[in-house]
N, C-alpha and C. Protein backbone atom coordinates (compact mmCIF):
# COMPACT_ATOMS: atom_id res chain seq x y z
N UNK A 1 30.60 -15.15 -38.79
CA UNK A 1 31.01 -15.57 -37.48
C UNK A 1 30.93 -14.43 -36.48
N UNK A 2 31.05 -12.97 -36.78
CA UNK A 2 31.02 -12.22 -36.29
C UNK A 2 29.59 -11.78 -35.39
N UNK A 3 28.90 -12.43 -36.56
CA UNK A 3 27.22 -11.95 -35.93
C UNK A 3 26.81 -12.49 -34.70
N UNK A 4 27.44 -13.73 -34.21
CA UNK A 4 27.09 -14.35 -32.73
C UNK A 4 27.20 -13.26 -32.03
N UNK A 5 28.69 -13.13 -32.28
CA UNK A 5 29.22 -12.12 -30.86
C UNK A 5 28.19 -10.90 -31.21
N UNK A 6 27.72 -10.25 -31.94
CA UNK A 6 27.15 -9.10 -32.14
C UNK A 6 25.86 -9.14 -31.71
N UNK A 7 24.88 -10.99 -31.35
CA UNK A 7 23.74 -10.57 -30.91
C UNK A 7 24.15 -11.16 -28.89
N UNK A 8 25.12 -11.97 -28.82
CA UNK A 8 25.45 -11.94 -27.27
C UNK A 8 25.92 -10.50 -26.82
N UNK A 9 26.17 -9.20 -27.79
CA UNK A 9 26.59 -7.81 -26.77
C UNK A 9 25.10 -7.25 -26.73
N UNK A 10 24.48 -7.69 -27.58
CA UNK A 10 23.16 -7.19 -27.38
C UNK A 10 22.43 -7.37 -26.65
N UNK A 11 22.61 -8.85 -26.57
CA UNK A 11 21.98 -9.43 -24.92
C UNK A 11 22.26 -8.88 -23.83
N UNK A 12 23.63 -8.67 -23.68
CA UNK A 12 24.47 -8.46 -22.41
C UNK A 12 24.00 -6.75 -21.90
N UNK A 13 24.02 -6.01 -23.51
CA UNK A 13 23.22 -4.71 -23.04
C UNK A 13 21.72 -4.68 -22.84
N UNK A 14 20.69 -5.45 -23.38
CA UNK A 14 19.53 -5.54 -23.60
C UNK A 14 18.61 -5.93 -21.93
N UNK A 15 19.51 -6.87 -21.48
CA UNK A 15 19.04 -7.90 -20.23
C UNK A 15 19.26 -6.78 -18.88
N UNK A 16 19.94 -6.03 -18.67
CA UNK A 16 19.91 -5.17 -17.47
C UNK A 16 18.88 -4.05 -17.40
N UNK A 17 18.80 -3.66 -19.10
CA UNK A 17 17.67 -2.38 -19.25
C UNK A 17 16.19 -2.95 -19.33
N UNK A 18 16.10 -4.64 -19.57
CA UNK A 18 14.99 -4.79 -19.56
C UNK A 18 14.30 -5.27 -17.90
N UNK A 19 15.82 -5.23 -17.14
CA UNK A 19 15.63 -5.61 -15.37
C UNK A 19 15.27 -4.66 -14.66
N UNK A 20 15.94 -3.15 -15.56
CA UNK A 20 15.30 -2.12 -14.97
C UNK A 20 14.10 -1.33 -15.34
N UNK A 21 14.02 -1.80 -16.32
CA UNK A 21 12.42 -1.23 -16.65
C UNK A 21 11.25 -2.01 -16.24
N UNK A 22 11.58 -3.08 -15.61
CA UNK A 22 10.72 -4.25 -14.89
C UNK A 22 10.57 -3.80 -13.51
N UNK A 23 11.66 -3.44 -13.10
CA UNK A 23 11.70 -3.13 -11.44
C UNK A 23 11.27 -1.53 -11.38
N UNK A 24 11.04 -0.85 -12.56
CA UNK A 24 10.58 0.66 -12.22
C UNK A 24 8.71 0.48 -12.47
N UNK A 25 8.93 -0.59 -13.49
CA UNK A 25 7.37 -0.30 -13.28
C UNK A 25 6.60 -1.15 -12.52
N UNK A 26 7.35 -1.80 -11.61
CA UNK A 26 6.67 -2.52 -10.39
C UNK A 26 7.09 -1.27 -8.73
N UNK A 27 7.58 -1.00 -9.39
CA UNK A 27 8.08 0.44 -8.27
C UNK A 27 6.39 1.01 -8.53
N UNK A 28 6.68 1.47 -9.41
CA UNK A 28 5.27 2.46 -9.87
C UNK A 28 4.02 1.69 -9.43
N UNK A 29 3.85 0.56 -9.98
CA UNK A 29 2.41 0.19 -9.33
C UNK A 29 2.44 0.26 -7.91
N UNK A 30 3.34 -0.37 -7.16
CA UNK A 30 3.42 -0.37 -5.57
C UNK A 30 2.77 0.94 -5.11
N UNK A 31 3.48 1.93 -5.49
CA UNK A 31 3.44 3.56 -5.14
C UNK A 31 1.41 3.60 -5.17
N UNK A 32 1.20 3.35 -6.51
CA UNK A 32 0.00 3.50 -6.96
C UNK A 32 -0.41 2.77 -6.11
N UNK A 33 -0.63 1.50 -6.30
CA UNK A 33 -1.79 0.96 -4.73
C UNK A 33 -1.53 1.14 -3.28
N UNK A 34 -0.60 1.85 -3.15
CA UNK A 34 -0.58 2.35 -1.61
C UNK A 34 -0.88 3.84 -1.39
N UNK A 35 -1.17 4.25 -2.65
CA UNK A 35 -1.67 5.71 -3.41
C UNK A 35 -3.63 5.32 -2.74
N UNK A 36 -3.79 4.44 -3.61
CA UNK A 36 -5.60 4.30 -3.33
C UNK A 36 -5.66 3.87 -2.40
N UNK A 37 -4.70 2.98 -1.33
CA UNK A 37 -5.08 2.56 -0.34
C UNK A 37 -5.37 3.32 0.70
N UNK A 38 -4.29 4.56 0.91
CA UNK A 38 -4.42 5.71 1.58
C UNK A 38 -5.60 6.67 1.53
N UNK A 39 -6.22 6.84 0.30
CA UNK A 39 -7.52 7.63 -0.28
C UNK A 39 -8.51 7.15 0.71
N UNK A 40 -8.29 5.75 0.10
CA UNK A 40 -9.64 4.88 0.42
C UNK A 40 -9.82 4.85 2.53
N UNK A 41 -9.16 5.12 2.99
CA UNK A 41 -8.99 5.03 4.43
C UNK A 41 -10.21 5.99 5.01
N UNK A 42 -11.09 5.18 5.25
CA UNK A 42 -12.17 6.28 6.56
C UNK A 42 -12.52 6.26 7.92
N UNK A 43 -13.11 7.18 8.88
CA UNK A 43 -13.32 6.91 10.06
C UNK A 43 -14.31 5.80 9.86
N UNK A 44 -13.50 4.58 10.91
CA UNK A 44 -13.90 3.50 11.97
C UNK A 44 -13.17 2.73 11.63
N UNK A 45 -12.48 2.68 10.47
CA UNK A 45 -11.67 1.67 9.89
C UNK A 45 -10.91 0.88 11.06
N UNK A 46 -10.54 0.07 11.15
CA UNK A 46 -9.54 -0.92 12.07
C UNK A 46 -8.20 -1.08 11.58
N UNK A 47 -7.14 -0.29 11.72
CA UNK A 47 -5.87 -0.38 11.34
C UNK A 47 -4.93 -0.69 12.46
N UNK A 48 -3.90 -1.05 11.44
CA UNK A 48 -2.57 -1.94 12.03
C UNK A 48 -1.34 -0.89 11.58
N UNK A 49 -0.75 0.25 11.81
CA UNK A 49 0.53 1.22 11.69
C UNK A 49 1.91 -0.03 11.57
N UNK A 50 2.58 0.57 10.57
CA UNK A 50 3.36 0.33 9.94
C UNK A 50 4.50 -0.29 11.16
N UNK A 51 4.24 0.05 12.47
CA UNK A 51 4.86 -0.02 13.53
C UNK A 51 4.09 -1.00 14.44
N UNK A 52 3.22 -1.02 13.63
CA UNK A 52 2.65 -2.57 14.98
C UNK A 52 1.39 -2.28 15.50
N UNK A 53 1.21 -0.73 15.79
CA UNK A 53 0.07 -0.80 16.72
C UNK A 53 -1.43 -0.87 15.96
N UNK A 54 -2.07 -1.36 16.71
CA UNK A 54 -3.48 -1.64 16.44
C UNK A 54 -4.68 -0.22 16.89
N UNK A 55 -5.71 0.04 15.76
CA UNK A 55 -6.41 1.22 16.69
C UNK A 55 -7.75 1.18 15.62
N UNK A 56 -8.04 1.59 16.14
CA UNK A 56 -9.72 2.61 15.06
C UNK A 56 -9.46 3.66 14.86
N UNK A 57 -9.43 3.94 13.85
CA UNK A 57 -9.18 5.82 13.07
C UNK A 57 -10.85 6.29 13.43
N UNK A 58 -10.42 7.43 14.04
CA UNK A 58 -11.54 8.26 14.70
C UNK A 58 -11.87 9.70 13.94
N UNK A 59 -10.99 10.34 13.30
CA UNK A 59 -10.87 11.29 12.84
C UNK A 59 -9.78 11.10 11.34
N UNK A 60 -9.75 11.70 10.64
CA UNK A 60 -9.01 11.66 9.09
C UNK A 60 -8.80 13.05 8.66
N UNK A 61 -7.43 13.70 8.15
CA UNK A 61 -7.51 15.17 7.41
C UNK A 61 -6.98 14.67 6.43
N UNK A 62 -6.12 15.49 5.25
CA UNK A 62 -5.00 15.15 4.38
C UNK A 62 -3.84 14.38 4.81
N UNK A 63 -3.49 14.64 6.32
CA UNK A 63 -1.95 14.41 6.45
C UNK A 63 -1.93 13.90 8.19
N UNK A 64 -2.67 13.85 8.96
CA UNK A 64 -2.63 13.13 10.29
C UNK A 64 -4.41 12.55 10.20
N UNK A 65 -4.26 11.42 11.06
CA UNK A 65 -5.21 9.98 11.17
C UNK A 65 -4.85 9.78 12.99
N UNK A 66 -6.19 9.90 13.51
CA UNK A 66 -6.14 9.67 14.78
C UNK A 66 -6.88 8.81 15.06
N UNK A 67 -6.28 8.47 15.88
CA UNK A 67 -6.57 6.47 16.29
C UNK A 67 -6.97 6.54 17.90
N UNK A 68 -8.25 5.88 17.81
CA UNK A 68 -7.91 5.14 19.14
C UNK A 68 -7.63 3.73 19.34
N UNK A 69 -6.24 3.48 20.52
CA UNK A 69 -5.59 2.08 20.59
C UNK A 69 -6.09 1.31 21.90
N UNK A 70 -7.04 2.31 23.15
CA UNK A 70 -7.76 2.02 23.97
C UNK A 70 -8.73 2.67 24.14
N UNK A 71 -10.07 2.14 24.31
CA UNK A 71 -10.96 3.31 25.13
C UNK A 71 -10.14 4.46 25.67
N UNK A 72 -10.92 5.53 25.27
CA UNK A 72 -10.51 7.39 25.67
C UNK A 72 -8.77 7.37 25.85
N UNK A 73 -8.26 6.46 24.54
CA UNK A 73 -7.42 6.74 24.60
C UNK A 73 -6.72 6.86 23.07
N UNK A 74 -6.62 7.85 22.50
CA UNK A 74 -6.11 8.49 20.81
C UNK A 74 -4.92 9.07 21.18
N UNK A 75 -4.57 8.33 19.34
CA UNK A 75 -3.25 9.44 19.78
C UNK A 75 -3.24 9.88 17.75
N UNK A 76 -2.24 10.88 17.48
CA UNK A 76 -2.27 11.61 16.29
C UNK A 76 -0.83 10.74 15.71
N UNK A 77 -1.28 10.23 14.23
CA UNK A 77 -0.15 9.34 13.75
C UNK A 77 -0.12 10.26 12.39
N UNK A 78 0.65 10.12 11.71
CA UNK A 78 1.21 10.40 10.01
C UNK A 78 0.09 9.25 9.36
N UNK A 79 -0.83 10.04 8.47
CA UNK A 79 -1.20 8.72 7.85
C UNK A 79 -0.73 8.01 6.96
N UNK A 80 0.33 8.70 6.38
CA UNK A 80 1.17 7.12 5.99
C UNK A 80 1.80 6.11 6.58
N UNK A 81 1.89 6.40 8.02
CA UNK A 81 1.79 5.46 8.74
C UNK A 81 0.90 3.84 9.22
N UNK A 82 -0.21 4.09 8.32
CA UNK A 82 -1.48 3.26 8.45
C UNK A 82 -0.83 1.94 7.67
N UNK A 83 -0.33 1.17 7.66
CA UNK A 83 -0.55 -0.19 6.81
C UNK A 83 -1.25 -0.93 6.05
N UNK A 84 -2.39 -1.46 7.34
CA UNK A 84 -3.18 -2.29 6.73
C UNK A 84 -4.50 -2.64 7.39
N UNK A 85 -5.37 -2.66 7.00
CA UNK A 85 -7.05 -2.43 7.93
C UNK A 85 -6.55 -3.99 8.35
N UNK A 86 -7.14 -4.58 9.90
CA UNK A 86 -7.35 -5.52 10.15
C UNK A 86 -7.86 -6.25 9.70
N UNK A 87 -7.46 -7.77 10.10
CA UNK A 87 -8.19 -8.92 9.46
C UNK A 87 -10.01 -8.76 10.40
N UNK A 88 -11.07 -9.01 9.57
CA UNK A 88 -12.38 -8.84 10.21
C UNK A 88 -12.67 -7.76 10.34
N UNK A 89 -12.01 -6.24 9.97
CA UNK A 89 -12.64 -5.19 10.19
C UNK A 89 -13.47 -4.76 9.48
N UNK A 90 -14.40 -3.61 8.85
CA UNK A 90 -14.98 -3.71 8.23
C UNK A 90 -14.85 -2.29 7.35
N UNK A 91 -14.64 -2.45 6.16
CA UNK A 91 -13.25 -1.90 4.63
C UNK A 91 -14.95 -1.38 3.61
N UNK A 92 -14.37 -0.37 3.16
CA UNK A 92 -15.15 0.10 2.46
C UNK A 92 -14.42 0.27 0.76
N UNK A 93 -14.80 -0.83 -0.35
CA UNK A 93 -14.04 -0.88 -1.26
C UNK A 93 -13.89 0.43 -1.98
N UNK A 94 -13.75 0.17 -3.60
CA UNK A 94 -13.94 1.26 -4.64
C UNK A 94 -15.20 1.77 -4.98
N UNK A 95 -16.12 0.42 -4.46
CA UNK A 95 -17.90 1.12 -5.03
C UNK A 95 -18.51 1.67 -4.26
N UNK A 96 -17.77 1.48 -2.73
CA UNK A 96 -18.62 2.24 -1.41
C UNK A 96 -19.08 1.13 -1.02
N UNK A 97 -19.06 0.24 -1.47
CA UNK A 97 -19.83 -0.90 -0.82
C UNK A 97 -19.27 -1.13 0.65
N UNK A 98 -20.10 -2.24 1.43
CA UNK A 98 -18.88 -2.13 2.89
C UNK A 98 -18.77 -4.06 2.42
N UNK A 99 -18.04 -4.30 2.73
CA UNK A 99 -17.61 -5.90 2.76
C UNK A 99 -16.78 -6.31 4.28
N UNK A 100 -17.91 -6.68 5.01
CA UNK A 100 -17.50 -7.25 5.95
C UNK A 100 -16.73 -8.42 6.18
N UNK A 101 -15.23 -8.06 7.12
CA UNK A 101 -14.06 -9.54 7.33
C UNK A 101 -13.57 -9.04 5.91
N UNK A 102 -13.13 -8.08 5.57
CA UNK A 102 -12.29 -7.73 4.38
C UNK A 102 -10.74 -7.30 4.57
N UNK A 103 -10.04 -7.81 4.44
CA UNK A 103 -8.27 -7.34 4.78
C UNK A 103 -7.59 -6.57 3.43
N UNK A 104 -7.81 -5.78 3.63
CA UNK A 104 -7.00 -4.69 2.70
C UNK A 104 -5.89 -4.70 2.96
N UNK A 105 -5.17 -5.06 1.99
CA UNK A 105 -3.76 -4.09 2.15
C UNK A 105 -3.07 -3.39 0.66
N UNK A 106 -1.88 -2.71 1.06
CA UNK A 106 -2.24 -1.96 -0.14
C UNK A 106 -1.10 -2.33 -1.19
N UNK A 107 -0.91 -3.69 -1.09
CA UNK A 107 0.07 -4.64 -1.68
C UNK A 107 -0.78 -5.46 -2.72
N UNK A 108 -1.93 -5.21 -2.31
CA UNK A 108 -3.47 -5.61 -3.61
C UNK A 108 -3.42 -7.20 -3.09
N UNK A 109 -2.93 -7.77 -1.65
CA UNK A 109 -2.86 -9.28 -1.52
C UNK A 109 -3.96 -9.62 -1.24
């Protein structure tokens, strides 16, 4: 009679460590495809900043992405700031290929 209760504490310990080892390794992939998404980012791309604004990346280093959001008009963002290439812009995948009207984002949707 004892053994019920002995596999319901097991459950009761088993079910939170298996919620958190679910939610760390969906942590981890996230990280990871917003890891390649960032790589993958080149000048002309058509992006949408995490903040709304719309621009063409004109320039790219390690760590700032400059956009223009009007004719002769750029400004210097964080590139982790970048979100998500526009819908119709034109995205350069993993093979180099270009796939035109391609919406990247780095949620893999």
């Amino acid at each position: 009679m004892n053994s019920g209760a002995g596999v319901g504490n097991l459950l009761v310990l088993a079910l939170p460590l298996l919620l958190l080892a679910f939610l760390m390794f969906s942590q981890r992939k996230r990280g990871r495809q917003i890891q390649e998404f960032q790589s993958a980012l080149s000048v002309g791309d058509k992006v949408v900043l995490t903040s709304g604004l719309y621009g063409t990346i004109t320039a790219l280093d390690d760590v700032v992405a400059t956009l223009e959001i009007a004719p002769g008009v750029q400004v210097r963002v964080d590139r982790r700031a970048v979100g998500l290439t526009q819908p119709g812009a034109t995205a350069t995948d993993a093979t180099g290929t270009v796939s035109p009207g391609s919406d990247t984002t780095p949620e893999g949707n």
